[in-house]
Protein backbone atom coordinates (compact mmCIF):
# COMPACT_ATOMS: atom_id res chain seq x y z
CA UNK A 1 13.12 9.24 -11.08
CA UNK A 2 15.28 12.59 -10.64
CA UNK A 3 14.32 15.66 -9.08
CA UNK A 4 14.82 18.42 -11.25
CA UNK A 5 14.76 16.30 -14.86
CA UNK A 6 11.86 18.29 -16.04
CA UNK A 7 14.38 21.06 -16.57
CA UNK A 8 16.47 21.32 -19.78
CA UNK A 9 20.15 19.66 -19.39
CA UNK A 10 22.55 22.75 -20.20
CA UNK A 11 20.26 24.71 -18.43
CA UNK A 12 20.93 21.97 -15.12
CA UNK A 13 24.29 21.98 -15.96
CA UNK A 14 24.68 26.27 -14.79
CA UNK A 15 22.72 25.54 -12.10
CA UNK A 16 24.32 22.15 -10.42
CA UNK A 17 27.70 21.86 -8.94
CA UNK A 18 26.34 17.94 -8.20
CA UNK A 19 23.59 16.95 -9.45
CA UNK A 20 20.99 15.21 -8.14
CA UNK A 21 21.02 11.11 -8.23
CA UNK A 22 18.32 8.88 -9.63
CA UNK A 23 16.14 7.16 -7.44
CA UNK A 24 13.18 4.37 -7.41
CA UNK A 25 10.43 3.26 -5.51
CA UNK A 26 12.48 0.37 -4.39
CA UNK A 27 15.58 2.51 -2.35
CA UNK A 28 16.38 2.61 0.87
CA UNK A 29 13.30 4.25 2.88
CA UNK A 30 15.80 6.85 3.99
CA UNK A 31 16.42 7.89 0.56
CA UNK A 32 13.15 8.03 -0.55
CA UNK A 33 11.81 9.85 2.93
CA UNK A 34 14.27 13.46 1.95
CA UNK A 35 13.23 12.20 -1.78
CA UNK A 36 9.09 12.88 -1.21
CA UNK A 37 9.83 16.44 -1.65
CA UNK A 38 6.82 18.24 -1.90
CA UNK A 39 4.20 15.78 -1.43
CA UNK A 40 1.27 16.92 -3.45
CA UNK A 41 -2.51 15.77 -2.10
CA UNK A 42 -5.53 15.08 -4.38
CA UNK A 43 -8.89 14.14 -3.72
CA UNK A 44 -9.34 10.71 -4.92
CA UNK A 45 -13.01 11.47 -6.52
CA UNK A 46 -10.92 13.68 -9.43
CA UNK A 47 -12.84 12.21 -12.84
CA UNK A 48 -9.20 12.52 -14.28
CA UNK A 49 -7.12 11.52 -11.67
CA UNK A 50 -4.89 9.51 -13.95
CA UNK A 51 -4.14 12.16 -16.05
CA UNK A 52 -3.73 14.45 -13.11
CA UNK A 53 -1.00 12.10 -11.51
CA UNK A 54 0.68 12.40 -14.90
CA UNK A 55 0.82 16.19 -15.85
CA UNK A 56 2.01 16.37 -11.96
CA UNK A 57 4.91 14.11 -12.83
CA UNK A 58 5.59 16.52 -15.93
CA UNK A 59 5.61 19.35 -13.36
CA UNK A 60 8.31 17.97 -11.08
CA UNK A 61 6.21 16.42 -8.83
CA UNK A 62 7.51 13.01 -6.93
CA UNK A 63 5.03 11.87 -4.26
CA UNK A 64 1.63 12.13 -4.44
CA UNK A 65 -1.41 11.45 -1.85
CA UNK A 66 -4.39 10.36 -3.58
CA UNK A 67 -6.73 11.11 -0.56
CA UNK A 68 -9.97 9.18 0.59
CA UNK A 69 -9.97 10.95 4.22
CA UNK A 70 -10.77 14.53 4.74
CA UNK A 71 -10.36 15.78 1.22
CA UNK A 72 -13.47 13.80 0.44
CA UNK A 73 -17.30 13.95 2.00
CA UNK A 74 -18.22 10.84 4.33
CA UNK A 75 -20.82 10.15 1.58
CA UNK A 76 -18.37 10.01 -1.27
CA UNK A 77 -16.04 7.14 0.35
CA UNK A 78 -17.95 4.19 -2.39
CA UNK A 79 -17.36 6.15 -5.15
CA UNK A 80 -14.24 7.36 -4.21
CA UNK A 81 -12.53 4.13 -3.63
CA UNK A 82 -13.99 3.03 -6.97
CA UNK A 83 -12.69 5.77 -8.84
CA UNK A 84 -9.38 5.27 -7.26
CA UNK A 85 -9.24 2.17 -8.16
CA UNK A 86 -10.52 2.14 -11.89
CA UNK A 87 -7.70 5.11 -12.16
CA UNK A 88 -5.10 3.65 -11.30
CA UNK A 89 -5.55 0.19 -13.22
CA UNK A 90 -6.06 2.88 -16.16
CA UNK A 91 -2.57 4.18 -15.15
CA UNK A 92 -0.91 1.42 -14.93
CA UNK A 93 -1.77 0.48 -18.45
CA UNK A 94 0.68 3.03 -19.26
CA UNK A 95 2.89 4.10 -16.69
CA UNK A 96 5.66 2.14 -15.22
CA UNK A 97 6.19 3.07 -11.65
CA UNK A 98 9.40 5.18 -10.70
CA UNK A 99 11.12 3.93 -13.83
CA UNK A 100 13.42 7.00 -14.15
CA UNK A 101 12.63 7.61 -18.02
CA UNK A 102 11.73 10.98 -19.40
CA UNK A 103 8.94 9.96 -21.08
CA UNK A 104 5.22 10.88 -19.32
CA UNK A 105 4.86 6.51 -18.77
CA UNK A 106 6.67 7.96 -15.50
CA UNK A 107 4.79 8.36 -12.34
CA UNK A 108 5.52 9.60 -9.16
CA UNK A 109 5.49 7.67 -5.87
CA UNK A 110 2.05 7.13 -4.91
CA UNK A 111 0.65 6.47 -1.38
CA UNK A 112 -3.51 6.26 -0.37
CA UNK A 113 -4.10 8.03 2.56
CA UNK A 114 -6.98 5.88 3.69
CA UNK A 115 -9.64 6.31 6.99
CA UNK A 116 -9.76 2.84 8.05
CA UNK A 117 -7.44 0.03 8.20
CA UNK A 118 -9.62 -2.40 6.36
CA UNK A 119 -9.44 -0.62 3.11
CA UNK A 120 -5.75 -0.89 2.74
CA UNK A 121 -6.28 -4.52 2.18
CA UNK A 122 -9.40 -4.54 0.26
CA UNK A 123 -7.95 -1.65 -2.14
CA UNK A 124 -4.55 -3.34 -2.86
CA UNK A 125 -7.06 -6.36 -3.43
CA UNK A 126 -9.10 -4.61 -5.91
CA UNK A 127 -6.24 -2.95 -7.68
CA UNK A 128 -4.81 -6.56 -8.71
CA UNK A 129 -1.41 -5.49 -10.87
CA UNK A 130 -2.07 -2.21 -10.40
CA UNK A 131 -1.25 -2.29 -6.74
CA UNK A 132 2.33 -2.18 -7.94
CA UNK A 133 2.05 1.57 -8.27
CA UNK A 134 1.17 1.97 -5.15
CA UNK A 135 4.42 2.65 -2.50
CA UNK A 136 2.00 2.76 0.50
CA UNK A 137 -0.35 4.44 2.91
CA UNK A 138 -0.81 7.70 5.03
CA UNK A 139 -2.13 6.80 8.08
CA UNK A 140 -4.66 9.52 9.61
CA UNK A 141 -5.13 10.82 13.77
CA UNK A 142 -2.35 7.92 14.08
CA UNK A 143 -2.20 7.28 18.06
CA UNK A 144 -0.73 4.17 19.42
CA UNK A 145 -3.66 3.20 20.34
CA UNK A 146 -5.50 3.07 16.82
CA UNK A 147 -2.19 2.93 14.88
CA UNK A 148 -1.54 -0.49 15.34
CA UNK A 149 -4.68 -2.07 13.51
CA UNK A 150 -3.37 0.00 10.11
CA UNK A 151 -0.22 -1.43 10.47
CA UNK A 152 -1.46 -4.75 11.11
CA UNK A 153 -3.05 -4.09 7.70
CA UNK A 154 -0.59 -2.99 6.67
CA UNK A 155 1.83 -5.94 7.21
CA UNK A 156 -0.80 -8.30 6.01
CA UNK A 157 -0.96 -6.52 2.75
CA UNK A 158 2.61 -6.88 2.66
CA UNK A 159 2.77 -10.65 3.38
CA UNK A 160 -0.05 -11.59 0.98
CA UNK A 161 0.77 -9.98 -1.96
CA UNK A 162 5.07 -9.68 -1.74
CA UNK A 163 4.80 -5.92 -2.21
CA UNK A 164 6.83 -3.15 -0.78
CA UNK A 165 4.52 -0.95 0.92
CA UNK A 166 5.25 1.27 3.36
CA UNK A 167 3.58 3.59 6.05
CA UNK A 168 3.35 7.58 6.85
CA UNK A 169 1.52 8.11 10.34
CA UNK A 170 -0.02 11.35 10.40
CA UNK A 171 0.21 13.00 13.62
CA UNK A 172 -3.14 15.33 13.81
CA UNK A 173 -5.13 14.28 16.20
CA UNK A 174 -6.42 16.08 19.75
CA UNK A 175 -4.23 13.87 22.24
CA UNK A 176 -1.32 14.84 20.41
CA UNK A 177 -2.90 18.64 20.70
CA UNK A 178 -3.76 18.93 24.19
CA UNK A 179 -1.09 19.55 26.58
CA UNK A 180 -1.68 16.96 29.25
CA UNK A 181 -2.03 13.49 26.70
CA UNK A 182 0.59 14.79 23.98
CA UNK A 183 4.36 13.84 25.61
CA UNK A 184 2.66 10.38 26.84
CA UNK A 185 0.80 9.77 23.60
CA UNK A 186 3.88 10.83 21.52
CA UNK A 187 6.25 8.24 23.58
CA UNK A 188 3.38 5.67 22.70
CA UNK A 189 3.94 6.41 19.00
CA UNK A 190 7.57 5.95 19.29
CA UNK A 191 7.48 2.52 20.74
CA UNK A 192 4.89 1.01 18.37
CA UNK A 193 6.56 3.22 15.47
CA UNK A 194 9.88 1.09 16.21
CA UNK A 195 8.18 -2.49 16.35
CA UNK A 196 7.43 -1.14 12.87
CA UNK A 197 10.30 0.83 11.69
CA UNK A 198 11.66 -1.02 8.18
CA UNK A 199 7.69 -0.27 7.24
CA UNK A 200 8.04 3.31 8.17
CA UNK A 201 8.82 6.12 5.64
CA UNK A 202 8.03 9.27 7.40
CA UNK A 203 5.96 11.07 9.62
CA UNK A 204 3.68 13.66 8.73
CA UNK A 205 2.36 16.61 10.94
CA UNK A 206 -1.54 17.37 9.97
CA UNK A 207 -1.11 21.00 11.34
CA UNK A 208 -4.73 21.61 10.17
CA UNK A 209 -6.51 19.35 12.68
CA UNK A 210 -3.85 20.14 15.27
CA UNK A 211 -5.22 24.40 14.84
CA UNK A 212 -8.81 23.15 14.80
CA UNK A 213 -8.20 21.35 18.12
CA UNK A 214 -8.45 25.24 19.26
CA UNK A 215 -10.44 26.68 16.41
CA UNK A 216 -7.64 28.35 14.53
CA UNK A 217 -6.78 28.56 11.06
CA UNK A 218 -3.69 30.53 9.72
CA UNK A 219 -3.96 33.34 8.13
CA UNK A 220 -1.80 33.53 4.40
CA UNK A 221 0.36 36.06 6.17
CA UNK A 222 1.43 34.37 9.12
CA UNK A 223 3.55 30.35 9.19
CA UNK A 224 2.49 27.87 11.54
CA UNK A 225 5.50 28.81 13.56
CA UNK A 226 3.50 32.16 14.50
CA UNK A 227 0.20 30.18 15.80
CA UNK A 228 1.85 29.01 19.40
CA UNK A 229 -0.58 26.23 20.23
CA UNK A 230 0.17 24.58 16.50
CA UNK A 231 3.87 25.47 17.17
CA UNK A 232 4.50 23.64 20.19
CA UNK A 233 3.05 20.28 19.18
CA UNK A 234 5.33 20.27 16.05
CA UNK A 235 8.32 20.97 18.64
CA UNK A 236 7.49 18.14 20.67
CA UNK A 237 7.04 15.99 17.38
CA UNK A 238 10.34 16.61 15.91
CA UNK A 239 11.82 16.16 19.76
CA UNK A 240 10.56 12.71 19.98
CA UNK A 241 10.09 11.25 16.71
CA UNK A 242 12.58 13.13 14.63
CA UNK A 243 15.78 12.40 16.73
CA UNK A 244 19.28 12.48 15.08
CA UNK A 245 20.43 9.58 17.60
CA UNK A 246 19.08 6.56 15.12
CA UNK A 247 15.63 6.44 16.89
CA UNK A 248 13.70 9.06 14.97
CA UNK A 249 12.15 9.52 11.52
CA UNK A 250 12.02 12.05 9.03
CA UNK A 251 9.54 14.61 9.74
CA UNK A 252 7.73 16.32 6.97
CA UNK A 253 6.69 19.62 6.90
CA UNK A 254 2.97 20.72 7.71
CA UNK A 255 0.52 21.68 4.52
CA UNK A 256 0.66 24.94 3.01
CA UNK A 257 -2.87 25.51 2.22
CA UNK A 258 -2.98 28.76 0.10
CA UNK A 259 -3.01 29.27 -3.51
CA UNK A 260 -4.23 32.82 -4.23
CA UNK A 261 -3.75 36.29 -2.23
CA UNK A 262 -6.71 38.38 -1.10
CA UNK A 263 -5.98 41.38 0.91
CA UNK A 264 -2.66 41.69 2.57
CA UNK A 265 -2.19 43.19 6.30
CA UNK A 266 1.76 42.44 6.39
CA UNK A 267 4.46 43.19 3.88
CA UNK A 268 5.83 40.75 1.58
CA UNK A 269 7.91 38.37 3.42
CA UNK A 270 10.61 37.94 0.12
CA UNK A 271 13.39 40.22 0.51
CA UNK A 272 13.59 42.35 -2.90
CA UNK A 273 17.55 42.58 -3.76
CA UNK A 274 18.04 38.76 -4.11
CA UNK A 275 15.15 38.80 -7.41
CA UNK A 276 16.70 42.71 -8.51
CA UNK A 277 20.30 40.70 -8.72
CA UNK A 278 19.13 38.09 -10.99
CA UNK A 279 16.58 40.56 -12.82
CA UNK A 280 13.75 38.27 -12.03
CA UNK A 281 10.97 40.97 -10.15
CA UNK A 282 8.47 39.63 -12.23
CA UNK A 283 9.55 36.49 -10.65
CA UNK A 284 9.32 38.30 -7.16
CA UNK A 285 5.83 39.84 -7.94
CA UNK A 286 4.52 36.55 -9.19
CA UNK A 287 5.11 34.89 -5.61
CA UNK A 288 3.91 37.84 -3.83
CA UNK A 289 0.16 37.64 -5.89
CA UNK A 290 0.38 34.20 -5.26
CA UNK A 291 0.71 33.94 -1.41
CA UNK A 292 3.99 31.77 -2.12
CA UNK A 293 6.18 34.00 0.11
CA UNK A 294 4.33 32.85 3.15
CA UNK A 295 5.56 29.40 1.76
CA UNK A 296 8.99 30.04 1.15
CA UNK A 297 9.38 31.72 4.82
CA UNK A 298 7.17 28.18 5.88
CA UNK A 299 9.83 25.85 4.37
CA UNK A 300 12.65 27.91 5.57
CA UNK A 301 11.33 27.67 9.37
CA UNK A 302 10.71 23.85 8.21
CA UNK A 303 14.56 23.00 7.80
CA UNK A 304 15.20 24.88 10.72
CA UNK A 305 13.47 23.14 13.03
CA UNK A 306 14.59 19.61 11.61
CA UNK A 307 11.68 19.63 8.64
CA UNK A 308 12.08 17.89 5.45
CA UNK A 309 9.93 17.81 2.60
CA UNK A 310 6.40 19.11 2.75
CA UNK A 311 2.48 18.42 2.30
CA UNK A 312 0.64 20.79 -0.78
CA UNK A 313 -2.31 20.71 -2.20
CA UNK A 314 -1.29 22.76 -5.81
CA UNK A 315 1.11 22.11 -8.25
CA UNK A 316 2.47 25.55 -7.85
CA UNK A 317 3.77 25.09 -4.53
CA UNK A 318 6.46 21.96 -5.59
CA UNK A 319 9.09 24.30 -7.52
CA UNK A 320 9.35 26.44 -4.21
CA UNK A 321 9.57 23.73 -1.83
CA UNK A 322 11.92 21.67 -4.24
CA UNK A 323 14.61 24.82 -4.96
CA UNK A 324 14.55 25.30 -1.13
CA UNK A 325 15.65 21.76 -0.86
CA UNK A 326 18.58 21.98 -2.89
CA UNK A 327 21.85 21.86 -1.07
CA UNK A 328 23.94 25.46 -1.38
CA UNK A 329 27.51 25.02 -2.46
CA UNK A 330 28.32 26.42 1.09
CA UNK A 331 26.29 24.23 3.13
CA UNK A 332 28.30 21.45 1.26
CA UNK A 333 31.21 23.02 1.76
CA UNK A 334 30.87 23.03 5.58
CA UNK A 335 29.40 19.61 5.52
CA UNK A 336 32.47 17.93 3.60
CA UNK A 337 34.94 19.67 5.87
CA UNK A 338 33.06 18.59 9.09
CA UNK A 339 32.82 14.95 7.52
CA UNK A 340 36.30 14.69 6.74
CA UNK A 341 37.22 15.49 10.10
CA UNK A 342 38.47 12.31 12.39
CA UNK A 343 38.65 13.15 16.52
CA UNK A 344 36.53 16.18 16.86
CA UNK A 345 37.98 19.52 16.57
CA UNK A 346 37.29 23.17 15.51
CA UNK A 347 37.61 24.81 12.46
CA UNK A 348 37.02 28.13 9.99
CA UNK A 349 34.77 27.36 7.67
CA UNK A 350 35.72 27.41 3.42
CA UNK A 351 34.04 30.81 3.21
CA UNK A 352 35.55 32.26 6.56
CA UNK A 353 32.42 33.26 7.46
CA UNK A 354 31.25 30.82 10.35
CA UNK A 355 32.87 27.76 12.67
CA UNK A 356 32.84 24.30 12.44
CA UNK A 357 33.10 22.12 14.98
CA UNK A 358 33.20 18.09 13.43
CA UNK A 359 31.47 16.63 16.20
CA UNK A 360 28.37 18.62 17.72
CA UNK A 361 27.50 19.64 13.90
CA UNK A 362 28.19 15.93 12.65
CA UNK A 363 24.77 14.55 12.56
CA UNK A 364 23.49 17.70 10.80
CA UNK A 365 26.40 17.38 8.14
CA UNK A 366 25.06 13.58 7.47
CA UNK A 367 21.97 14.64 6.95
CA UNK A 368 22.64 17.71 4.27
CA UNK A 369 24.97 15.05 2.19
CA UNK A 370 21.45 12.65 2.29
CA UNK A 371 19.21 16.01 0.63
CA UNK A 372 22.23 16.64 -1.98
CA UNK A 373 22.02 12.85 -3.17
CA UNK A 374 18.31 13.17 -4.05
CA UNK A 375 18.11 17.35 -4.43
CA UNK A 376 21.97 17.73 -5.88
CA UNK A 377 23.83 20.80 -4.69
CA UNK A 378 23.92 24.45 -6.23
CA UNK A 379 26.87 25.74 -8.24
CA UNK A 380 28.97 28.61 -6.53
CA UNK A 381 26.81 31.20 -7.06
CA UNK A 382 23.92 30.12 -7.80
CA UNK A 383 20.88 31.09 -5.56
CA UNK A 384 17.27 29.91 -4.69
CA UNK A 385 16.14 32.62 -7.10
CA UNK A 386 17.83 30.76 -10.15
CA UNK A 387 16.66 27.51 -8.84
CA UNK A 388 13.12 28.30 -8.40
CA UNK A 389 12.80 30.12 -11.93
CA UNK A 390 13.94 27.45 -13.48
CA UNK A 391 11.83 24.93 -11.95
CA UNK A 392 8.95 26.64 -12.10
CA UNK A 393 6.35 25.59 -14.42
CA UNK A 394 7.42 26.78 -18.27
């Protein structure tokens, strides 16, 4: 698997400076946490969910939620799970999983998010050889004290069957909302996360329970940095469990749950002259119509705040959220010079435009060189608008 291979090689070749670097299912779970990308959800009760997971992987698309929890009714669990099951021993007829070919046999990563622990056992059960295309589970309203029966499961699953599966807790649920459980619930996590960690991918935020905890629901025009409540929780998230100091875990980025405008009450959020300098205002106007620029200003507040990746729920959403995770040539530029450094220090910056200082901005440099292994970095000159044309879906 390779982010970006969808995209034709001379065309990858303007575009990267380095390019991105093949991955599997079987990396380290670092690499493959900045790897998810754009996580894409589906129901699990899609009649053509096999074919689905396979003209995603086409698109770009590499990690996938097949969903029995909220995206499904409480009287469609049965049939769900069957259909999830019979789908996936369907694709695995045909698909070898995270081979790294170019041929549609390729799948992406593939994790169940389940609603109780004793289905993560019964469905690897049921799936028989199948189960190998499964890298693991989303755990839903994770607390510590509910968490730890999934990954008992979990780790049961693992021991019988000699599989690699691993786990992303979902933060979501109201005593990680409310103000006087969340920093004692969130310290609970942490400790029974880190009895757990080589099982651990990521953690996900589920900011749509955490704004119906106070009956909210963003509008297309505003991120999920503008709703306050929703805001704070994520900032006490990322400042327990996404720590640079070797205790924390990537943090994903919250879904983006709009996929066609209605009426606007805010200007575009997309600046104009970056899409006028690569003639691409069709581009531009495309993402407007398309609520996308209340994505890409989303993702951008993401990495900001110590965000990787991110949870969507339509295929048109992964080419923004993947050319926003490629590495700029300056960013690498900074990040190299900071990394060479030995004994701390100052310095100007290759574009003598900023300052570097090797060891407070250290920890961020290590983690930029981690997205340009799996995301590559940009040639000089090349921008986000080039990147997400030419991801975008032909």
């Amino acid at each position: 698997m390779r982010h970006f291979d969808h995209i034709d090689a001379a065309r990858r070749k303007h575009l990267f400076y380095r390019h991105p670097r093949p991955f599997d299912r079987h990396d380290d779970p670092a690499v493959l946490a900045v790897a998810l990308g754009a996580t894409l959800y589906s129901p699990a009760t899609r009649p053509a969910l096999a074919d689905d997971v396979l003209r995603a992987a086409r698109r770009g698309v590499m990690s996938m939620v097949l969903c029995l929890e909220d995206a499904i009714g409480d009287d469609e669990v049965e049939s769900a799970e069957a259909n999830l099951v019979a789908q996936l021993r369907s694709l695995h007829g045909a698909a070898r999983p995270g081979s790294g070919g170019s041929g549609a046999a390729d799948v992406p990563l593939l994790f169940v998010r389940v609603r109780d622990p004793r289905q993560i056992g019964d469905l690897i059960g049921r799936l028989g050889d199948a189960a190998a295309l499964v890298s693991g589970f989303v755990l839903p309203k994770f607390t510590a004290a509910g968490g730890g029966a999934f990954l008992d499961a979990l780790e049961e699953a693992v021991d019988r069957t000699g599989l690699r599966l691993l786990a992303m807790p979902v933060i979501e649920s109201p005593a990680a909302v409310y103000a006087e459980s969340r920093s004692e619930m969130l310290h609970e996590v942490a400790r029974l996360l880190a009895k757990h960690r080589p099982r651990i991918l990521a953690v996900r935020i589920g900011a749509t329970d955490m704004s119906a905890a106070y009956g909210l629901r963003r509008p297309p025009d505003l991120t999920i940095y503008d709703i306050q409540p929703v805001a704070g929780v994520i900032c006490d998230v990322v400042n327990v469990l996404g720590r640079a100091d070797g205790t924390g875990y990537v943090v994903t980025g919250p879904v983006w749950e709009y996929f066609s405008a209605g009426e606007r009450m805010f200007k575009p959020q997309l600046r104009q002259s970056p899409f006028d300098a690569q003639r691409a205002a069709p581009l531009r106007q495309r993402l407007i119509t398309s609520d996308l620029d209340g994505l890409i200003r989303e993702v951008h507040l993401d990495k900001a705040n110590g965000l990787i990746g991110k949870t969507v729920i339509h295929p048109s959403h992964v080419a923004a959220v993947h050319a926003l995770s490629v590495v700029t040539h300056e960013e690498y530029c900074d990040a190299a010079d900071i990394l060479g450094v030995t004994g701390g220090g100052a310095m100007a910056s290759s574009y003598a435009n900023k300052m570097n200082e090797a060891k407070p901005h250290r920890a961020w440099a290590q983690r930029l060189m981690l997205r340009a292994r799996v995301f590559g970095v940009a040639a000089e000159g090349v921008t986000f608008v080039e990147l997400l044309e030419a991801a975008g879906p032909r």
